[in-house]
PDB file of N, CA and C in Angstrom:
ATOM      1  N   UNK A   1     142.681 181.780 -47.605  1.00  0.00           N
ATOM      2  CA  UNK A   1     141.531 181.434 -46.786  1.00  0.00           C
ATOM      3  C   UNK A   1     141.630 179.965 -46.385  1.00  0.00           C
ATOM      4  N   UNK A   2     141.176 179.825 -45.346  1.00  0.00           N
ATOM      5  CA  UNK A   2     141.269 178.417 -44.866  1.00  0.00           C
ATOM      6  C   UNK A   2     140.050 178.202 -44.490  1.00  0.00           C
ATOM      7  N   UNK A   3     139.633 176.839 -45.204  1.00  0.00           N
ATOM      8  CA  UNK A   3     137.875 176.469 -45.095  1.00  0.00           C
ATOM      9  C   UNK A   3     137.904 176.084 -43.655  1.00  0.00           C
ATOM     10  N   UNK A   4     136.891 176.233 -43.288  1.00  0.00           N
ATOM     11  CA  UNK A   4     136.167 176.141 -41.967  1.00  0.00           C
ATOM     12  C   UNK A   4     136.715 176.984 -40.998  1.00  0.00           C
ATOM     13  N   UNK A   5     137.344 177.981 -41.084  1.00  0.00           N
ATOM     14  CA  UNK A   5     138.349 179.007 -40.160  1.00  0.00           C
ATOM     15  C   UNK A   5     137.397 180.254 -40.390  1.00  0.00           C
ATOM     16  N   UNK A   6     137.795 181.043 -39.748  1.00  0.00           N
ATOM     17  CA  UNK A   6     136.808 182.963 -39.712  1.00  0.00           C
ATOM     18  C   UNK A   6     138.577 183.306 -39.747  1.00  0.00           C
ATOM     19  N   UNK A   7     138.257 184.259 -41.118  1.00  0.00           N
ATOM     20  CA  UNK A   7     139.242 185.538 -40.676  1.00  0.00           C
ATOM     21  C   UNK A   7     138.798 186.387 -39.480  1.00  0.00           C
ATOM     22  N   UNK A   8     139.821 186.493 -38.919  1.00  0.00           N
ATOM     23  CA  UNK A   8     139.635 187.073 -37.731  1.00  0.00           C
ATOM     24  C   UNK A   8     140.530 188.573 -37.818  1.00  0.00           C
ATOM     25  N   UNK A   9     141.031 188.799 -38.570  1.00  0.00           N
ATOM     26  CA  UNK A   9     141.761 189.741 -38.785  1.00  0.00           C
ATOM     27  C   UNK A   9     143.233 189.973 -38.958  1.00  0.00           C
ATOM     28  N   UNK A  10     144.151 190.796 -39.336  1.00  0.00           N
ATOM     29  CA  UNK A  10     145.310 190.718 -39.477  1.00  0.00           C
ATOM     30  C   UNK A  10     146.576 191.875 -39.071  1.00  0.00           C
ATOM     31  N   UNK A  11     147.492 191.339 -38.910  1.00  0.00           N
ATOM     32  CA  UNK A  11     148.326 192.149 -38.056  1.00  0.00           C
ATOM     33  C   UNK A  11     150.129 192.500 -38.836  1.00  0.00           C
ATOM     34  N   UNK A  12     150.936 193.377 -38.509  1.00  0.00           N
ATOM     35  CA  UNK A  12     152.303 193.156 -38.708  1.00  0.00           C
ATOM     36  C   UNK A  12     152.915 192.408 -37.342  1.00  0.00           C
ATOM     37  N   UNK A  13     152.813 191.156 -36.938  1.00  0.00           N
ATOM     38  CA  UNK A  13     152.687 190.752 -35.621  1.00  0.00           C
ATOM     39  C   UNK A  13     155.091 190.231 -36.360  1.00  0.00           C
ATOM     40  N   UNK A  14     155.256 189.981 -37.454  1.00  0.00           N
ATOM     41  CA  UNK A  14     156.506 189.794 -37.096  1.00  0.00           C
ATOM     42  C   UNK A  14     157.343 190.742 -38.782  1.00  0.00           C
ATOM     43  N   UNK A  15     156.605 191.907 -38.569  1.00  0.00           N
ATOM     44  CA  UNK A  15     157.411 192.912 -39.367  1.00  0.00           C
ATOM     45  C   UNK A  15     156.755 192.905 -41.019  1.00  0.00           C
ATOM     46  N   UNK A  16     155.774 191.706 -41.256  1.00  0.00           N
ATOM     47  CA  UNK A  16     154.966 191.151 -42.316  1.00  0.00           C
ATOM     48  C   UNK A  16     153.769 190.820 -42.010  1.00  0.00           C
ATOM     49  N   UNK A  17     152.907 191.185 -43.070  1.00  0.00           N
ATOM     50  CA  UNK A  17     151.599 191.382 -42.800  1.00  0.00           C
ATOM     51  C   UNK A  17     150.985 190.228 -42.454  1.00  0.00           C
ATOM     52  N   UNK A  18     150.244 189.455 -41.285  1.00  0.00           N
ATOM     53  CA  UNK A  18     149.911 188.205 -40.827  1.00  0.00           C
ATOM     54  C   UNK A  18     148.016 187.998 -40.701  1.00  0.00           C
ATOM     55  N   UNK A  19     148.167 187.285 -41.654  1.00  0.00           N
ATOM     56  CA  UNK A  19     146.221 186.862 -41.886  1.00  0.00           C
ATOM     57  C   UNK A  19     146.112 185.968 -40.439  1.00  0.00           C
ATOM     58  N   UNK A  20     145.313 186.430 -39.443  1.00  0.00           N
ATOM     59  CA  UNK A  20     144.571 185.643 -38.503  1.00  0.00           C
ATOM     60  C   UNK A  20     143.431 184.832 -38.619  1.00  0.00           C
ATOM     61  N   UNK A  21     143.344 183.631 -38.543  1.00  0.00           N
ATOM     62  CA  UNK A  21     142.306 182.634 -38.915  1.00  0.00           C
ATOM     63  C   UNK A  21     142.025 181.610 -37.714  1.00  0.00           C
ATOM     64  N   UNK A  22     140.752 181.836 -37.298  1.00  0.00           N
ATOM     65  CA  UNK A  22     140.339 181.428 -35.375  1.00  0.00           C
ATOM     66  C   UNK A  22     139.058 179.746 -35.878  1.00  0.00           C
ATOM     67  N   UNK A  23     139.709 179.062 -35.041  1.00  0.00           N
ATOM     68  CA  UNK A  23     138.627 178.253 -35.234  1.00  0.00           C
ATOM     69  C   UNK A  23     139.112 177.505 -33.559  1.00  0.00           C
ATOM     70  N   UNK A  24     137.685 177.004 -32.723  1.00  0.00           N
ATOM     71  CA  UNK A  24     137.131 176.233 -31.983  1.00  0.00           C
ATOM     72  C   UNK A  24     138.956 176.489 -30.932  1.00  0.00           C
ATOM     73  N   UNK A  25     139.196 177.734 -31.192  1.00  0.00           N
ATOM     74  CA  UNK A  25     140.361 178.562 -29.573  1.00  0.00           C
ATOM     75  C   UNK A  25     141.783 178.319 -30.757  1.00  0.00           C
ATOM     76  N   UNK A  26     141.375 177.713 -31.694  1.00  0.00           N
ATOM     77  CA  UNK A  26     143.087 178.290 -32.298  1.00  0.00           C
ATOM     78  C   UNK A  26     143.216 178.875 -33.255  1.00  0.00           C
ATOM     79  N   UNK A  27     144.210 179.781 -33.029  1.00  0.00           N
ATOM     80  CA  UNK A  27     143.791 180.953 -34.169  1.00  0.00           C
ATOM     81  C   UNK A  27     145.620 180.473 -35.033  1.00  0.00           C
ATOM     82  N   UNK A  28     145.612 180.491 -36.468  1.00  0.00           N
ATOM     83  CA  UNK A  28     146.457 180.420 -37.254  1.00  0.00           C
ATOM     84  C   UNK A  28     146.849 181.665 -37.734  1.00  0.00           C
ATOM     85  N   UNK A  29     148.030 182.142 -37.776  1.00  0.00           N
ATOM     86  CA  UNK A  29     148.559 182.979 -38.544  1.00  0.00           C
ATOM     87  C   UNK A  29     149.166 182.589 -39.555  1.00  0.00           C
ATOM     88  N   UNK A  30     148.714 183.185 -40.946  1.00  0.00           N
ATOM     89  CA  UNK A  30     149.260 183.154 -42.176  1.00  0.00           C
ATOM     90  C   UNK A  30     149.991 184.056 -42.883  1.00  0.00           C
ATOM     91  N   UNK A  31     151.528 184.065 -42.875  1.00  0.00           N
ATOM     92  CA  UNK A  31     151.918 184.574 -43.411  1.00  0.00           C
ATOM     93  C   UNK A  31     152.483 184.461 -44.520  1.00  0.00           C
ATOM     94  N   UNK A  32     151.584 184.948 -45.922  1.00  0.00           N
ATOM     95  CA  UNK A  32     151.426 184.917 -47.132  1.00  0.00           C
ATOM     96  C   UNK A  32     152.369 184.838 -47.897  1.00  0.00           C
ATOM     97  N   UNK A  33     153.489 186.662 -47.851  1.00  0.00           N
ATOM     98  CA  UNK A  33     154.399 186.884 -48.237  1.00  0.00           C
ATOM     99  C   UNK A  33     155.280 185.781 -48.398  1.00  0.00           C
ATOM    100  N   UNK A  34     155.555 185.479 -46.993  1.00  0.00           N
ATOM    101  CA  UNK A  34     156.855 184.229 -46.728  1.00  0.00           C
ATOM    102  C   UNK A  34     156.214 182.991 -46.809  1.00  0.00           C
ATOM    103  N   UNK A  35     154.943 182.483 -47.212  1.00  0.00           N
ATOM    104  CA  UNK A  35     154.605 181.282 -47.029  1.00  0.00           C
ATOM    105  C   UNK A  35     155.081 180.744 -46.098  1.00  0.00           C
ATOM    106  N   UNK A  36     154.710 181.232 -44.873  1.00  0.00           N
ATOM    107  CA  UNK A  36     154.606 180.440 -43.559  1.00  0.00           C
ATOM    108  C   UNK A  36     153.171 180.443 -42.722  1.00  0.00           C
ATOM    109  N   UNK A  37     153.605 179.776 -41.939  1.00  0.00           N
ATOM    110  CA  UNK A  37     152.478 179.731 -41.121  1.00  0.00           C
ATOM    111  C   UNK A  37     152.276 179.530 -39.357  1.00  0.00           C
ATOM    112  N   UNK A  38     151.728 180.140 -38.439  1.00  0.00           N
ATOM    113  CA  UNK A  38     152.360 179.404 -37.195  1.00  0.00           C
ATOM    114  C   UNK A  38     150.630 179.048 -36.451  1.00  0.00           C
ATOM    115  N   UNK A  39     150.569 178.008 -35.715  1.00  0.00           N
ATOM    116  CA  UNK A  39     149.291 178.228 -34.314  1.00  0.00           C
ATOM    117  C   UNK A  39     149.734 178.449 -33.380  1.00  0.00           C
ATOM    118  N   UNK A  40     148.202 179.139 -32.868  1.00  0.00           N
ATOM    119  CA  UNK A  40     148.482 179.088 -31.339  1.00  0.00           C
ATOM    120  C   UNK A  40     147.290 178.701 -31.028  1.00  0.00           C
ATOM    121  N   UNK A  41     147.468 178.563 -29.712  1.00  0.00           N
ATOM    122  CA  UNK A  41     146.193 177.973 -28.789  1.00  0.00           C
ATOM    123  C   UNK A  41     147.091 178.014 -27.499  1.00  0.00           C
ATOM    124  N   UNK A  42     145.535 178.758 -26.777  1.00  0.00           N
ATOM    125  CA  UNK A  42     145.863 179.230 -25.320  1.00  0.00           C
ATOM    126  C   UNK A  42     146.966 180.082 -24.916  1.00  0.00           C
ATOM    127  N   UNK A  43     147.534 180.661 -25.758  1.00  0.00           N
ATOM    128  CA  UNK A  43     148.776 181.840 -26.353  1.00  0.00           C
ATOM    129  C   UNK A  43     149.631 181.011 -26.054  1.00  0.00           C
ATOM    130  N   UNK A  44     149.993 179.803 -26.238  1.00  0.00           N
ATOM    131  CA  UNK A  44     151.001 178.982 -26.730  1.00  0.00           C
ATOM    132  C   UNK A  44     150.938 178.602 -27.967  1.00  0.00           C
ATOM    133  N   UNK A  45     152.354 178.862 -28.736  1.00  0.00           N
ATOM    134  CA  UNK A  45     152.927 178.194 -29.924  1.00  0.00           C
ATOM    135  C   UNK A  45     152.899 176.829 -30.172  1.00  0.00           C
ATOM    136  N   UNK A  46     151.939 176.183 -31.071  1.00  0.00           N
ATOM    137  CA  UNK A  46     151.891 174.731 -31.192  1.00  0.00           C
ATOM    138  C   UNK A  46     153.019 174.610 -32.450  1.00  0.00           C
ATOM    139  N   UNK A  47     153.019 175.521 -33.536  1.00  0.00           N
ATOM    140  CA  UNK A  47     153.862 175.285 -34.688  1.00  0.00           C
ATOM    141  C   UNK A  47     154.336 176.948 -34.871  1.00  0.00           C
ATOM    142  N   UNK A  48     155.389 176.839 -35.553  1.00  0.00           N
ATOM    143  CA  UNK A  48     155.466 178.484 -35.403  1.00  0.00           C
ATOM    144  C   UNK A  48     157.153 178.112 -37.249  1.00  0.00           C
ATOM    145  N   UNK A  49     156.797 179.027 -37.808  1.00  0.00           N
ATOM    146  CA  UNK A  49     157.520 179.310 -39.174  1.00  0.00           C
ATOM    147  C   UNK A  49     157.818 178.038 -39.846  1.00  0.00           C
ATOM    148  N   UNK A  50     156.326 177.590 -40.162  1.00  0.00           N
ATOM    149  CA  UNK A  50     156.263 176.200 -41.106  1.00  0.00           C
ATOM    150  C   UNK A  50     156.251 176.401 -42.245  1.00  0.00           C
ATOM    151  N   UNK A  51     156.007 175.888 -43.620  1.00  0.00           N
ATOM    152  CA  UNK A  51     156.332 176.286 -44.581  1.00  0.00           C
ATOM    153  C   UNK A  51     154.719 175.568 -45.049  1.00  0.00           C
ATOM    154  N   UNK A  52     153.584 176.706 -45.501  1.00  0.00           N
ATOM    155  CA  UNK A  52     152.222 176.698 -46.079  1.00  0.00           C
ATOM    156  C   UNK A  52     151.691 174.849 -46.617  1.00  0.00           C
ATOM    157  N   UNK A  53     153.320 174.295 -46.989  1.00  0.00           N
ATOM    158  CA  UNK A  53     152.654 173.163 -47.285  1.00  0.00           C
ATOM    159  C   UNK A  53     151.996 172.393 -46.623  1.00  0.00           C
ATOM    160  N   UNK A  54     152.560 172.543 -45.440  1.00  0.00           N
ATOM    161  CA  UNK A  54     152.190 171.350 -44.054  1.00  0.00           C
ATOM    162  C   UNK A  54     150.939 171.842 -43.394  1.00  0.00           C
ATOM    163  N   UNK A  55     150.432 173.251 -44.032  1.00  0.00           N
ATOM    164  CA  UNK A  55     149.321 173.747 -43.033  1.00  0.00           C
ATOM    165  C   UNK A  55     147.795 172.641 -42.697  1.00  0.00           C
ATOM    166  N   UNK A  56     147.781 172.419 -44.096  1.00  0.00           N
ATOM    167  CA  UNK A  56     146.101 171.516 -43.902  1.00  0.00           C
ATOM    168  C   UNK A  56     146.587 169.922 -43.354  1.00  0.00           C
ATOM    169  N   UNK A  57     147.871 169.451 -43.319  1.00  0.00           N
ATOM    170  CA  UNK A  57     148.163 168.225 -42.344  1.00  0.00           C
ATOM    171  C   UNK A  57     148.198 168.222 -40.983  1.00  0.00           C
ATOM    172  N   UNK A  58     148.833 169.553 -40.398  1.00  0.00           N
ATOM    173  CA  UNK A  58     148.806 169.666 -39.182  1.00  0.00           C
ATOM    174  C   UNK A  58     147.278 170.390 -38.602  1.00  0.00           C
ATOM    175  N   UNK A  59     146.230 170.774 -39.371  1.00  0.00           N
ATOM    176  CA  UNK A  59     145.428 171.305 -38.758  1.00  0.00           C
ATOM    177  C   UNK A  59     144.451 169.891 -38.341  1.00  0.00           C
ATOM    178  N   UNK A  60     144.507 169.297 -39.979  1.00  0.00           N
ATOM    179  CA  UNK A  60     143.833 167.393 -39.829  1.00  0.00           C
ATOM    180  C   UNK A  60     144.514 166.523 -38.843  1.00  0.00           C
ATOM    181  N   UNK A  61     145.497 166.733 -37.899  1.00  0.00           N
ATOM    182  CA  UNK A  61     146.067 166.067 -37.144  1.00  0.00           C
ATOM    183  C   UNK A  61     145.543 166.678 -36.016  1.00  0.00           C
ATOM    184  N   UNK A  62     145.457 167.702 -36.026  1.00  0.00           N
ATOM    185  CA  UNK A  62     144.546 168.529 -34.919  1.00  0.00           C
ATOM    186  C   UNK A  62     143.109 168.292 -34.685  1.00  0.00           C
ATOM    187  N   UNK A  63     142.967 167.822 -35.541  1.00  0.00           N
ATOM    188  CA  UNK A  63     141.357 167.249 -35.881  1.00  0.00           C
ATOM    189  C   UNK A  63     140.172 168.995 -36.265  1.00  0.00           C
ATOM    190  N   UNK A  64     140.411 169.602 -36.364  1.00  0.00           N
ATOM    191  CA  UNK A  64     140.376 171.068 -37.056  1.00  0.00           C
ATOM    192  C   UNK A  64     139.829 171.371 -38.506  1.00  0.00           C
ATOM    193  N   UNK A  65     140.423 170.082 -39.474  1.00  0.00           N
ATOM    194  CA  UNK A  65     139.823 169.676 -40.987  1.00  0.00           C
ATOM    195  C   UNK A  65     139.591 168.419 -41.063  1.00  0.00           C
ATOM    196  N   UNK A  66     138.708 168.274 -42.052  1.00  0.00           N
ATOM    197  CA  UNK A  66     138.912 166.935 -42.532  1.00  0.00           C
ATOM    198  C   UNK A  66     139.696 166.128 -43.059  1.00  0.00           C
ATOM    199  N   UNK A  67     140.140 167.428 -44.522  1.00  0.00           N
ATOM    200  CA  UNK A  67     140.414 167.367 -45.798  1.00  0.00           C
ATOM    201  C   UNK A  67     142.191 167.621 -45.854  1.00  0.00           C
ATOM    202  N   UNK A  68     142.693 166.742 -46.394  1.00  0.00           N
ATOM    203  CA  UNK A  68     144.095 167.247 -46.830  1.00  0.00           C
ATOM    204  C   UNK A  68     144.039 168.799 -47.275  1.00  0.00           C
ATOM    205  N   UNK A  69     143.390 168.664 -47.706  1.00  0.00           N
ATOM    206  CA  UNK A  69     142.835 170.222 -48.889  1.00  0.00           C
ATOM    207  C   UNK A  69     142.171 170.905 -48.268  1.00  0.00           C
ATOM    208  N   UNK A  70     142.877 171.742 -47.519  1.00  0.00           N
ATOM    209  CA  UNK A  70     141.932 172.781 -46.839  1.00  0.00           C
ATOM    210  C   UNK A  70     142.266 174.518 -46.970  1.00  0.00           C
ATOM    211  N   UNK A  71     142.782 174.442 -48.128  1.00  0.00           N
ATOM    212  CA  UNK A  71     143.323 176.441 -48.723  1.00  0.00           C
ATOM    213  C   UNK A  71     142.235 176.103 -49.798  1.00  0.00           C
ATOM    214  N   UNK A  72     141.604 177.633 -49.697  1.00  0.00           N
ATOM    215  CA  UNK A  72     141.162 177.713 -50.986  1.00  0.00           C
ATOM    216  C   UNK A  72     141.471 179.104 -51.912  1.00  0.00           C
ATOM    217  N   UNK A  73     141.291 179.470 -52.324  1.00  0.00           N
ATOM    218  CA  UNK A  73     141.825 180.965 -53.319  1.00  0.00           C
ATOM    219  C   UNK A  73     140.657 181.862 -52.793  1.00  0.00           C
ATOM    220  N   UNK A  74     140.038 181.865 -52.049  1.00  0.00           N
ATOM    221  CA  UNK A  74     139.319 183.429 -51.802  1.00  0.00           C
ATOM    222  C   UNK A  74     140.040 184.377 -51.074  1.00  0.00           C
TER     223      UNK A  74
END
């Protein structure tokens, strides 16, 4: 889960099951399994097969979080 995001739902969008998470037009896909992650916005690829660590830096660079810390376990 990613604080301040809506699951939006989830897909096999690349053969693995992908958590959709929409906030203010960009929706993140999380893919769990592989600990990756990609955005989009405006159905362009801003990041695409990052590795979960970088997720809450690039969303705070996006201005999207505040918090370095933005996964939580729900």
């Amino acid at each position: 889960m990613i604080n301040g995001f809506k699951l939006i739902g989830s897909c096999n969008c690349t053969g693995t099951k992908n958590y959709k998470y929409e906030k203010n037009g960009y929706v993140v896909y999380h893919v769990k399994k592989r600990s990756l992650f990609h955005i989009k916005h405006r159905n362009s690829y801003i990041e695409k097969n990052q590795p979960i660590s970088l997720l809450c830096e690039k969303l705070r660079s996006l201005g999207l979080v505040e918090s370095g810390d933005c996964l939580s376990q729900s």
